[in-house]
C-alpha atoms as a PDB file:
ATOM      1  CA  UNK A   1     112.079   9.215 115.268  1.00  0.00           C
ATOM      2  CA  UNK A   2     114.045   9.771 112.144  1.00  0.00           C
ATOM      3  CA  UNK A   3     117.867   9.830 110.924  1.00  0.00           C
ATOM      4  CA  UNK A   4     118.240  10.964 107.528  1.00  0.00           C
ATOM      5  CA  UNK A   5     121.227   9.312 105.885  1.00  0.00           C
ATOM      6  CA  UNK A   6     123.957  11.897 104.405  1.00  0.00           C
ATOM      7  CA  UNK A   7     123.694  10.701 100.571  1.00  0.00           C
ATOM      8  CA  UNK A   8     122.242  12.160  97.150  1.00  0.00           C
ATOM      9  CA  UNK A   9     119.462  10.183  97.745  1.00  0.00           C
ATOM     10  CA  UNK A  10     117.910  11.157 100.998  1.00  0.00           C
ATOM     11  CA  UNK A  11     117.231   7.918 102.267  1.00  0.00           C
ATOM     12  CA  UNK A  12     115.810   7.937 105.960  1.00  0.00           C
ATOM     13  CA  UNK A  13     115.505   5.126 108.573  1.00  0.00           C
ATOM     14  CA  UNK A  14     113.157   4.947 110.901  1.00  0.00           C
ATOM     15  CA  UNK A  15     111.869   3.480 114.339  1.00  0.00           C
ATOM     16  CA  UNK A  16     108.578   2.060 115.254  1.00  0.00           C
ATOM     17  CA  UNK A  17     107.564   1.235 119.105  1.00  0.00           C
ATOM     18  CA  UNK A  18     105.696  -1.862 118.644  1.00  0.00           C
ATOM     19  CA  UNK A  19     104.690  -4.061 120.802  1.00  0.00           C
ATOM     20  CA  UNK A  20     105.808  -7.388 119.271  1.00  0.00           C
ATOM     21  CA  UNK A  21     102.500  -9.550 118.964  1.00  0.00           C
ATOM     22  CA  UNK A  22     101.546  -6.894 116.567  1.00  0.00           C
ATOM     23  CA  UNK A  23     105.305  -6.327 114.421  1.00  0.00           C
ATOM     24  CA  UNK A  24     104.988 -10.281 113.619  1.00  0.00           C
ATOM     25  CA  UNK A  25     101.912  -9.755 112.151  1.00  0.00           C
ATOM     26  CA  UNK A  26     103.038  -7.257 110.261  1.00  0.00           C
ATOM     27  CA  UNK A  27     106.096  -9.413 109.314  1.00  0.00           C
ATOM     28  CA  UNK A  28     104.462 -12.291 108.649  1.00  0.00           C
ATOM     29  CA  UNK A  29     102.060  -9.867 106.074  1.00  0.00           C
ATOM     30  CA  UNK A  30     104.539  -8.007 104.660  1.00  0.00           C
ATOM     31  CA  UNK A  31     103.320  -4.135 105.749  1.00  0.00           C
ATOM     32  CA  UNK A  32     103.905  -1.906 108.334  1.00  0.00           C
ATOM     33  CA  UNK A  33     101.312  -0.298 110.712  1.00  0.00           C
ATOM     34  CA  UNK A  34     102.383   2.566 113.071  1.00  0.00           C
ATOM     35  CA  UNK A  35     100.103   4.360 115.979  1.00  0.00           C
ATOM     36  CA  UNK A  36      97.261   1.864 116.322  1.00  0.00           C
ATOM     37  CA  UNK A  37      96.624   2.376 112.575  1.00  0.00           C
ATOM     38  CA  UNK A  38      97.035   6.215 111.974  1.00  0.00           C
ATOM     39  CA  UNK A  39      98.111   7.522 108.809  1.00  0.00           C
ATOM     40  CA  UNK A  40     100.412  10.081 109.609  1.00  0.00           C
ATOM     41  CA  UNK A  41     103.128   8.365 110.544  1.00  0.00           C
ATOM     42  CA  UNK A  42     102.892   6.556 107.619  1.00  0.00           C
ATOM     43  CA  UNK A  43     102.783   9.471 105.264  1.00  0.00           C
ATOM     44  CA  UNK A  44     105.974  10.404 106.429  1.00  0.00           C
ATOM     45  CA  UNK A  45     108.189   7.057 105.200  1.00  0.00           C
ATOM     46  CA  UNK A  46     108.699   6.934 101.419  1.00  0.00           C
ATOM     47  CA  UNK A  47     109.755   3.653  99.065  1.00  0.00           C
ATOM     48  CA  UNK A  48     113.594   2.125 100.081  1.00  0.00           C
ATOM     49  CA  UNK A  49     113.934   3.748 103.361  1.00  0.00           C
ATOM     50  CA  UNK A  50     115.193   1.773 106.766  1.00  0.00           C
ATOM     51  CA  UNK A  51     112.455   0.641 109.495  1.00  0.00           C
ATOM     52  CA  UNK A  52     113.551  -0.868 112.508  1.00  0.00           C
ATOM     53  CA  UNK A  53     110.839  -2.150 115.055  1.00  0.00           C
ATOM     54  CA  UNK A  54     111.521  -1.876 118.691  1.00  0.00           C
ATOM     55  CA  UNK A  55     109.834  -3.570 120.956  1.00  0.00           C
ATOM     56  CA  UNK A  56     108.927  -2.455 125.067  1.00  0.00           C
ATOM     57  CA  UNK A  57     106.548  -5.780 125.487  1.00  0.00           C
ATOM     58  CA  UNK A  58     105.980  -8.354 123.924  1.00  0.00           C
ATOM     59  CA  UNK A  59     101.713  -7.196 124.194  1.00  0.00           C
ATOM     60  CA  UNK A  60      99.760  -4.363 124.599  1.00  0.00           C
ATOM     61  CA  UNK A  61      99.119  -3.455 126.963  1.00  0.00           C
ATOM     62  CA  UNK A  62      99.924  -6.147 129.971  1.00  0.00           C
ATOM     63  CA  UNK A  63     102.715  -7.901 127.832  1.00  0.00           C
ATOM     64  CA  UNK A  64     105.650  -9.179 129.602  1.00  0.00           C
ATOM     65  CA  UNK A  65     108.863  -6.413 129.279  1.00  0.00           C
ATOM     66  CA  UNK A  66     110.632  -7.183 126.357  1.00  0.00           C
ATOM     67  CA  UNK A  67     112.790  -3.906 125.377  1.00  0.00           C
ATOM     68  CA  UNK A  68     114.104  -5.588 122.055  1.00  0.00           C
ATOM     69  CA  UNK A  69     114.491  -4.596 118.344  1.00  0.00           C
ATOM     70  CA  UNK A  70     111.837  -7.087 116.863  1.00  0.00           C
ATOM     71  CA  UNK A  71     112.284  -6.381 113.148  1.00  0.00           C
ATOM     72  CA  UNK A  72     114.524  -4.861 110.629  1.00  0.00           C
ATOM     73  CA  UNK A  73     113.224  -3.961 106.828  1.00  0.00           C
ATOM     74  CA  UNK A  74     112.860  -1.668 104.052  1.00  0.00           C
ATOM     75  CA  UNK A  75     109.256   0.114 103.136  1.00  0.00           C
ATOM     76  CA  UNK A  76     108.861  -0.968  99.929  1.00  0.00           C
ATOM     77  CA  UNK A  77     106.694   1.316  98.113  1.00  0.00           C
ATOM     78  CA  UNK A  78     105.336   4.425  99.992  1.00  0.00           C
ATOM     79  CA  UNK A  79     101.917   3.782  99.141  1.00  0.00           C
ATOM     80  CA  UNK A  80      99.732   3.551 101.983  1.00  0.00           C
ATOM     81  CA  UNK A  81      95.754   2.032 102.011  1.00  0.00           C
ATOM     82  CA  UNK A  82      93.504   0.937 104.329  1.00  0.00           C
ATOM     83  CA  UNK A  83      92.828  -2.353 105.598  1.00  0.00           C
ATOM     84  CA  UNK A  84      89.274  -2.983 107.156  1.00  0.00           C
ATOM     85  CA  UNK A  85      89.145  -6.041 109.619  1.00  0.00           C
ATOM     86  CA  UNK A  86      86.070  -5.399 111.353  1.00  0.00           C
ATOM     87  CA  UNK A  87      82.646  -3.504 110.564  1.00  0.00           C
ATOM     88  CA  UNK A  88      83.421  -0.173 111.810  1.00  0.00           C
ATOM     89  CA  UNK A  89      87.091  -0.533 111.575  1.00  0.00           C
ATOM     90  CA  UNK A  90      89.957  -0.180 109.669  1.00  0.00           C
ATOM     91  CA  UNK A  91      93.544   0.570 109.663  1.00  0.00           C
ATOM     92  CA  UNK A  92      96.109   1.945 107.865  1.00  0.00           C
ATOM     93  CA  UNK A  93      99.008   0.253 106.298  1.00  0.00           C
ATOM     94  CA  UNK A  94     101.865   0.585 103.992  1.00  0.00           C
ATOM     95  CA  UNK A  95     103.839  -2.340 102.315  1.00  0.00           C
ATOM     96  CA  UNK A  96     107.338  -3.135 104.037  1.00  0.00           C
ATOM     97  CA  UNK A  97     109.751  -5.922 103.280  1.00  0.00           C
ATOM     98  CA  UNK A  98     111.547  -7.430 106.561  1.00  0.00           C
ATOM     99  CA  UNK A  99     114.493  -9.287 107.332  1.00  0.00           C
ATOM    100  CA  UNK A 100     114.961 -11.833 110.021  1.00  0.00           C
ATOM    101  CA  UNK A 101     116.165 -11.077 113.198  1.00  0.00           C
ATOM    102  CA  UNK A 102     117.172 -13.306 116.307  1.00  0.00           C
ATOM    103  CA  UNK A 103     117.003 -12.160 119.771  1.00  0.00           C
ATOM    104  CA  UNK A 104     119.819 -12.411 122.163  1.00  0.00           C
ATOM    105  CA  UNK A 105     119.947 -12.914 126.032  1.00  0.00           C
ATOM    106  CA  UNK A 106     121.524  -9.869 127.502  1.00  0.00           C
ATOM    107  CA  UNK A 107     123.467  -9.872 130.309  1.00  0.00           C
ATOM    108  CA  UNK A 108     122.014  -7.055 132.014  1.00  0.00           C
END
């Protein structure tokens, strides 16, 4: 999903479904990772615009329900590389700074 902001500058912000095991990660590490490690979503976020990650669990795929926003930042450059972690496989990640963010009870 994306919102483009009404200024000179074309800024968008974004939203990323993310189960929330994985957005800490990507916290903790400073970069973003979007559809299991695809690259097209990433190709589509450029250098200062807004992520916010929402989370439906809190693991994929048997994670308790969790239907929270997980993690607010900024992607920081645009650039996007890949990451291998295993032999025979690799994802695909772009640099993001985050911000804290505390969860709330609801009252639901």
């Amino acid at each position: 999903m994306v919102i483009t902001a009404q200024s000179p500058s074309r800024r968008s912000f974004w939203i990323g479904v993310v189960q929330r095991s994985h957005v800490l990660i990507g916290v903790r590490g400073g970069f973003i990772q979007l559809n299991h490690g695809k690259k097209a979503p990433l190709q589509k976020l450029s250098a200062g615009d807004g992520l916010i990650m929402y989370s439906p669990r809190t693991s994929y795929p048997d994670g308790e329900p969790l239907q929270s926003f997980t993690a607010i930042g900024v992607v920081a450059s645009g650039e996007i590389y890949q990451v291998d972690i295993l032999p025979n496989s690799s994802r695909i990640e772009s640099t993001s700074s985050f911000s804290n963010v505390r969860r709330r009870r609801s009252n639901r």
